[in-house]
C-alpha atoms as a PDB file:
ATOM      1  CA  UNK A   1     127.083  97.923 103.737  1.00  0.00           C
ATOM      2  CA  UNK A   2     123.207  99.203 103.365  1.00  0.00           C
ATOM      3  CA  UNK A   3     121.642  97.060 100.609  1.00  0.00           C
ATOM      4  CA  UNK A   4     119.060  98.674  97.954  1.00  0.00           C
ATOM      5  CA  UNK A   5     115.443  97.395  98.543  1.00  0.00           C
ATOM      6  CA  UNK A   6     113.307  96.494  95.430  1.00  0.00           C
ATOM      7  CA  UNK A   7     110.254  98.179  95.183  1.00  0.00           C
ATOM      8  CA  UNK A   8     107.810  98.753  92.093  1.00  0.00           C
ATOM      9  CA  UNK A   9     106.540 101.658  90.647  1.00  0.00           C
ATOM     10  CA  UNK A  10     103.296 102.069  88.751  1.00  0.00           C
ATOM     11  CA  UNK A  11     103.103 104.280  85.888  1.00  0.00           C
ATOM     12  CA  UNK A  12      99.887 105.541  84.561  1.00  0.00           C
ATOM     13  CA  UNK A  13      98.959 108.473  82.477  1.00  0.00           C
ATOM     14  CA  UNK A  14      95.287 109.446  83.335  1.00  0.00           C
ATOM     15  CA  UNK A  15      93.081 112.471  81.766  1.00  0.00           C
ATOM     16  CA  UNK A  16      93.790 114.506  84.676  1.00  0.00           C
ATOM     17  CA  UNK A  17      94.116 115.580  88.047  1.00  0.00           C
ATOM     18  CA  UNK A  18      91.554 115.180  89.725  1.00  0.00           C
ATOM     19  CA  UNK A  19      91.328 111.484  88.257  1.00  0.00           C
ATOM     20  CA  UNK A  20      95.136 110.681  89.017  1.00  0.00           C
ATOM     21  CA  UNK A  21      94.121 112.320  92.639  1.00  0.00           C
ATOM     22  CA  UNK A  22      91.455 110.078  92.968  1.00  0.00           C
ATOM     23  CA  UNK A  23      92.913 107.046  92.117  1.00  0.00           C
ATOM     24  CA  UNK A  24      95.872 107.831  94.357  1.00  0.00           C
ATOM     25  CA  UNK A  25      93.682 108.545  97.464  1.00  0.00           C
ATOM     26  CA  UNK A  26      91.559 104.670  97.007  1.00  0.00           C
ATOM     27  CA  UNK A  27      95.253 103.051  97.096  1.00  0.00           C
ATOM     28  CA  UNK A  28      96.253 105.151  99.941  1.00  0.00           C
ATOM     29  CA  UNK A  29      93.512 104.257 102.161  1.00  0.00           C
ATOM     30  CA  UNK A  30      93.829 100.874 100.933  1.00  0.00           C
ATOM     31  CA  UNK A  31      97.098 100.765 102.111  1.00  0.00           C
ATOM     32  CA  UNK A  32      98.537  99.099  98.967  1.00  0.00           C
ATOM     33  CA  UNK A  33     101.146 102.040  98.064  1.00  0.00           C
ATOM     34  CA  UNK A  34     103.222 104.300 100.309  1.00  0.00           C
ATOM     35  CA  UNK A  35     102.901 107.501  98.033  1.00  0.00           C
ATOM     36  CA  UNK A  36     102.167 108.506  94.774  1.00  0.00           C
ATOM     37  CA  UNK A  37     103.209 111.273  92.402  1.00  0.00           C
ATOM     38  CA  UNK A  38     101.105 113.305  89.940  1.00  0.00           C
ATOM     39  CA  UNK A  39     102.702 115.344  86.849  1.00  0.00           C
ATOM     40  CA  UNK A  40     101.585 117.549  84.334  1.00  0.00           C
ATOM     41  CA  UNK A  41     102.569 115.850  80.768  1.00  0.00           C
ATOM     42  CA  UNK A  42     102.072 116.960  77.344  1.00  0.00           C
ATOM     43  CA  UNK A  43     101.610 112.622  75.537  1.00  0.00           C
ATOM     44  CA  UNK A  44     101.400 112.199  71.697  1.00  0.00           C
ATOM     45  CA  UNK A  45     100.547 108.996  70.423  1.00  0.00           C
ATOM     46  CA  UNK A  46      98.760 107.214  67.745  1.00  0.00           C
ATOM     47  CA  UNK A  47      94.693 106.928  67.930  1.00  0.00           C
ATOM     48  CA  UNK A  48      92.153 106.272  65.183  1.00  0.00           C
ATOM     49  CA  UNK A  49      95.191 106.524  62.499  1.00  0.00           C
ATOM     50  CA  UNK A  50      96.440 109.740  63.754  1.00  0.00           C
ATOM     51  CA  UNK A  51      98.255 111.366  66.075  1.00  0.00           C
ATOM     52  CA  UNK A  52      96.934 113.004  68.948  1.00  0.00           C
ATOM     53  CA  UNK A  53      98.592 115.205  71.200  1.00  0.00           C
ATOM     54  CA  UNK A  54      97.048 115.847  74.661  1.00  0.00           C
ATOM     55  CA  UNK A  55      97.438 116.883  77.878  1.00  0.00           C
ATOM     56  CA  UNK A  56      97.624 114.723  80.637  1.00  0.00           C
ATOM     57  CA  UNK A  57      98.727 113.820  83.991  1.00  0.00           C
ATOM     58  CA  UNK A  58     101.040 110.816  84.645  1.00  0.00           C
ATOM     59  CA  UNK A  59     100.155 108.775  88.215  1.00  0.00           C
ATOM     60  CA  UNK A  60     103.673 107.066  89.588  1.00  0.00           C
ATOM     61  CA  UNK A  61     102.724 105.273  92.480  1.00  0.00           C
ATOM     62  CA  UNK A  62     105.267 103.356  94.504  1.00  0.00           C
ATOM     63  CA  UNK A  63     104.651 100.193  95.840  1.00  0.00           C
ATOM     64  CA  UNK A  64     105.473  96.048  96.035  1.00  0.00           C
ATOM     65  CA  UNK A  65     105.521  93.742  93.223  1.00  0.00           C
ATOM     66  CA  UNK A  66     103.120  91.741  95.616  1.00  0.00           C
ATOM     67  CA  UNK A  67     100.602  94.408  95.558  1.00  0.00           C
ATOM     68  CA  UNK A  68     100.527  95.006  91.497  1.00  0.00           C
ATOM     69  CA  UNK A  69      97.039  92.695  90.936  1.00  0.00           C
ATOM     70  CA  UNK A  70      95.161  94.724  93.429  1.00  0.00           C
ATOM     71  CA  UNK A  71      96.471  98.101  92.374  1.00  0.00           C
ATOM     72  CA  UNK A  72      95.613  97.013  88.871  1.00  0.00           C
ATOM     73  CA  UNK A  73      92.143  96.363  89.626  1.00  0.00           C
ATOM     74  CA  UNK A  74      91.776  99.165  91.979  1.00  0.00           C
ATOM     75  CA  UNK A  75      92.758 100.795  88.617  1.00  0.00           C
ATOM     76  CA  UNK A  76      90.705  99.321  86.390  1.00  0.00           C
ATOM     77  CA  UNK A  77      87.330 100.243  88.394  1.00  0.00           C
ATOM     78  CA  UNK A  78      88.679 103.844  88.618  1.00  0.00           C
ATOM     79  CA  UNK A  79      90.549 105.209  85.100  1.00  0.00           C
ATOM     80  CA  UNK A  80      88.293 106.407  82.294  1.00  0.00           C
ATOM     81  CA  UNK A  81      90.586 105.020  79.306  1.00  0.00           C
ATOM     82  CA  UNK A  82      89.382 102.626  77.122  1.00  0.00           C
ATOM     83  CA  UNK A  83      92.972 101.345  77.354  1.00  0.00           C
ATOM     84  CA  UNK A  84      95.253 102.330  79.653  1.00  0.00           C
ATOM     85  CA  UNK A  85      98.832 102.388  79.820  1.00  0.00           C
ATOM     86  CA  UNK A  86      99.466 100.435  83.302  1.00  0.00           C
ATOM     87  CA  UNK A  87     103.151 100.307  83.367  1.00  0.00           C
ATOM     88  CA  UNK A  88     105.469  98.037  85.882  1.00  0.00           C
ATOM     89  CA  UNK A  89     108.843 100.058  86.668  1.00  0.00           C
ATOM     90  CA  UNK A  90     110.777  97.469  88.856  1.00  0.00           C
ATOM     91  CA  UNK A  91     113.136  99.913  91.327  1.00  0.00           C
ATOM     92  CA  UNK A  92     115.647  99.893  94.174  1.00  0.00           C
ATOM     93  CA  UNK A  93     115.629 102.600  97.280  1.00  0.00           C
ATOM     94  CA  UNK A  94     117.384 102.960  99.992  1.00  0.00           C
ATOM     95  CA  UNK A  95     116.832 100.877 103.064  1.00  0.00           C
ATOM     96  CA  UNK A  96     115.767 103.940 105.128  1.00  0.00           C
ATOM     97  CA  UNK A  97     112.839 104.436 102.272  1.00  0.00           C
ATOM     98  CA  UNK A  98     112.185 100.969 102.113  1.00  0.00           C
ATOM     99  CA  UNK A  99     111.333 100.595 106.213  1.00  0.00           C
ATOM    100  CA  UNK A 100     109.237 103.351 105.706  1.00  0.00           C
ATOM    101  CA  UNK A 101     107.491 101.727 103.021  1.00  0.00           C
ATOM    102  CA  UNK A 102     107.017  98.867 105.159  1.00  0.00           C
ATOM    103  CA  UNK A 103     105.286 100.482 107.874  1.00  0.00           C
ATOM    104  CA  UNK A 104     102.828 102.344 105.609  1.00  0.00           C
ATOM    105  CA  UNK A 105     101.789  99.416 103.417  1.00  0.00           C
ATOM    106  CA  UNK A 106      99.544  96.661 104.356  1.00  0.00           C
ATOM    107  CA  UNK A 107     101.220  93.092 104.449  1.00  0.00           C
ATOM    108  CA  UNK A 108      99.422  91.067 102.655  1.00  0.00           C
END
């Protein structure tokens, strides 16, 4: 019987594209996620007493629980919010998925 693999996923809106893409690319040649995924998102939310509505991009990048401080930092250095939204998704995959996951991501 195959057995799901935990993984995490990070979610993160960002101001855009070409932030979400950059962000991506320093934890891919870091080797501390095995892929990310950038959408177009329309977020409204409270700020300064009112709501805003904006467009932005959301940044899912998959990963291990193991790698979430480094990610976090990597994030940190590179997002241009004031706050950001750096959200842990724990997740299961398939054991195919997870081997390749494996192989890609640094073992630390």
């Amino acid at each position: 019987m195959n057995k799901d693999k935990k993984i995490l996923l990070i979610y993160l809106p960002c101001k855009d594209s070409k932030e979400a893409t950059a962000i991506s690319e320093i934890c891919l040649s870091k080797k501390v996620i095995a892929c990310a995924n950038i959408f177009p998102i329309n977020s409204m939310y409270y700020w300064e007493g009112k709501v805003a509505n904006d467009k932005e991009v959301v940044l899912i990048l998959k990963t291990f629980k193991r790698l979430f401080n480094t990610i976090e930092s990597i994030i940190k250095k590179n997002h241009s919010y004031n706050i950001s939204a750096i959200i842990q998704i724990k997740a299961k995959v398939n054991k195919s998925y997870h081997s390749w996951m494996k192989s890609v991501i640094i073992n630390k």
